[in-house]
Protein backbone atom coordinates (compact mmCIF):
# COMPACT_ATOMS: atom_id res chain seq x y z
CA UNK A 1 62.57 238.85 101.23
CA UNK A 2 60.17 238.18 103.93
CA UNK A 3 58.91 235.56 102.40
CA UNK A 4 62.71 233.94 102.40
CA UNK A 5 63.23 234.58 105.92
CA UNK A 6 64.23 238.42 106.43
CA UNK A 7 62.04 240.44 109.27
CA UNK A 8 60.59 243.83 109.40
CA UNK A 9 61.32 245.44 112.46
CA UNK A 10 59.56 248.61 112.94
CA UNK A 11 60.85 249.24 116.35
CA UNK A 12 64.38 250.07 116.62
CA UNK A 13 67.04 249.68 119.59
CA UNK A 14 66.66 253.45 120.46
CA UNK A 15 62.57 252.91 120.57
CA UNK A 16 62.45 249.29 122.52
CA UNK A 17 65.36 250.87 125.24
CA UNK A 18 63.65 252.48 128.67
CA UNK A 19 63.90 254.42 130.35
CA UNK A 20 67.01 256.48 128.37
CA UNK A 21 66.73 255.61 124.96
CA UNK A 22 69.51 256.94 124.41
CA UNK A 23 71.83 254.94 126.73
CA UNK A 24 73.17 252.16 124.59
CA UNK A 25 76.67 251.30 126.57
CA UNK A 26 75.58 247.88 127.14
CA UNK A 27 75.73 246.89 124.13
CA UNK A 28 79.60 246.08 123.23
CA UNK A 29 79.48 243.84 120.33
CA UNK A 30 80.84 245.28 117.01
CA UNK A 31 77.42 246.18 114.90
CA UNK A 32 76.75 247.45 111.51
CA UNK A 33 74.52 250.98 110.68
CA UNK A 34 73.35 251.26 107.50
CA UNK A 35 71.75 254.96 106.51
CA UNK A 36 69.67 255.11 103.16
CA UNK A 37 71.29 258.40 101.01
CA UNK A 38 67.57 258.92 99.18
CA UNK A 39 65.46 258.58 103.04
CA UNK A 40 63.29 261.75 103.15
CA UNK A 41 61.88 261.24 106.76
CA UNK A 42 64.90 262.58 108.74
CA UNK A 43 66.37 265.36 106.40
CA UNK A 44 67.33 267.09 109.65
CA UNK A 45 69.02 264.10 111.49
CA UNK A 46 72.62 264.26 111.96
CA UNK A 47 73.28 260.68 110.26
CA UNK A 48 76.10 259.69 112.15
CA UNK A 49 74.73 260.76 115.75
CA UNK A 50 74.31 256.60 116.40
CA UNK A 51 78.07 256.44 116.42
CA UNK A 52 78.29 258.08 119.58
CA UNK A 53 76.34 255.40 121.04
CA UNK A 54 77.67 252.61 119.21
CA UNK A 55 81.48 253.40 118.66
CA UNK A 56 82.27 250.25 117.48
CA UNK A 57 79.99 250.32 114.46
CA UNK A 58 80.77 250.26 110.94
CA UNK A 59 78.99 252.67 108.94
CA UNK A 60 77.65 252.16 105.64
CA UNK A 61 76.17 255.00 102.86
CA UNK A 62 73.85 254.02 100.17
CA UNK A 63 72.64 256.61 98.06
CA UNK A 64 70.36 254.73 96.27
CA UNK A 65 68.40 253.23 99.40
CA UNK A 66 65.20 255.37 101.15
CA UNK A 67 64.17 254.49 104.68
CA UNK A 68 64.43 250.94 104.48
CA UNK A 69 67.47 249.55 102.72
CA UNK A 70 66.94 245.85 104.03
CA UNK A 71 63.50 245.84 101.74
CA UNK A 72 64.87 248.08 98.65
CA UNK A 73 68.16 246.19 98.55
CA UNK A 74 67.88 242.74 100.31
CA UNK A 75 70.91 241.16 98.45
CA UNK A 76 73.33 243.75 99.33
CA UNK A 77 71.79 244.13 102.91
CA UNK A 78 72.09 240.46 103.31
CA UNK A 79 75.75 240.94 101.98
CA UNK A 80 76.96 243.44 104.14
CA UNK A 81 76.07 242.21 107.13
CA UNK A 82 77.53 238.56 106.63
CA UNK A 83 80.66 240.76 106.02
């Protein structure tokens, strides 16, 4: 996928924002969140928590994806989020 175009971000929009990373109400275009069922890094993170700081996103669920569903399901990623 990489090789085709797709990136590999390793810094997400609550790591790059400073000084609250948290704080996320400039951002008011509709976005997409996609959690990976089968990720074992964050068994204790409330999955949905980003929705309180992006209320406009649409959420997505796949079981079958670990930590990074944009590298263990490219087509589908690249599917849902042309929409």
């Amino acid at each position: 996928a990489i090789r085709r175009g797709g990136s590999f971000c390793l810094a997400s929009a609550f790591q790059m924002f400073r000084p609250d990373p948290a704080d996320l109400s400039g951002i008011t275009q509709d976005a997409t969140v996609i959690w990976g069922g089968a990720d074992r890094t964050h068994p204790t993170t409330d999955r949905r928590s980003v929705l309180t700081h992006l209320p406009r996103a649409r959420w997505e669920e796949w079981p079958e994806c670990g930590h990074y569903p944009d590298v263990e399901a490219p087509d589908a990623y690249a599917t849902c989020l042309r929409g």
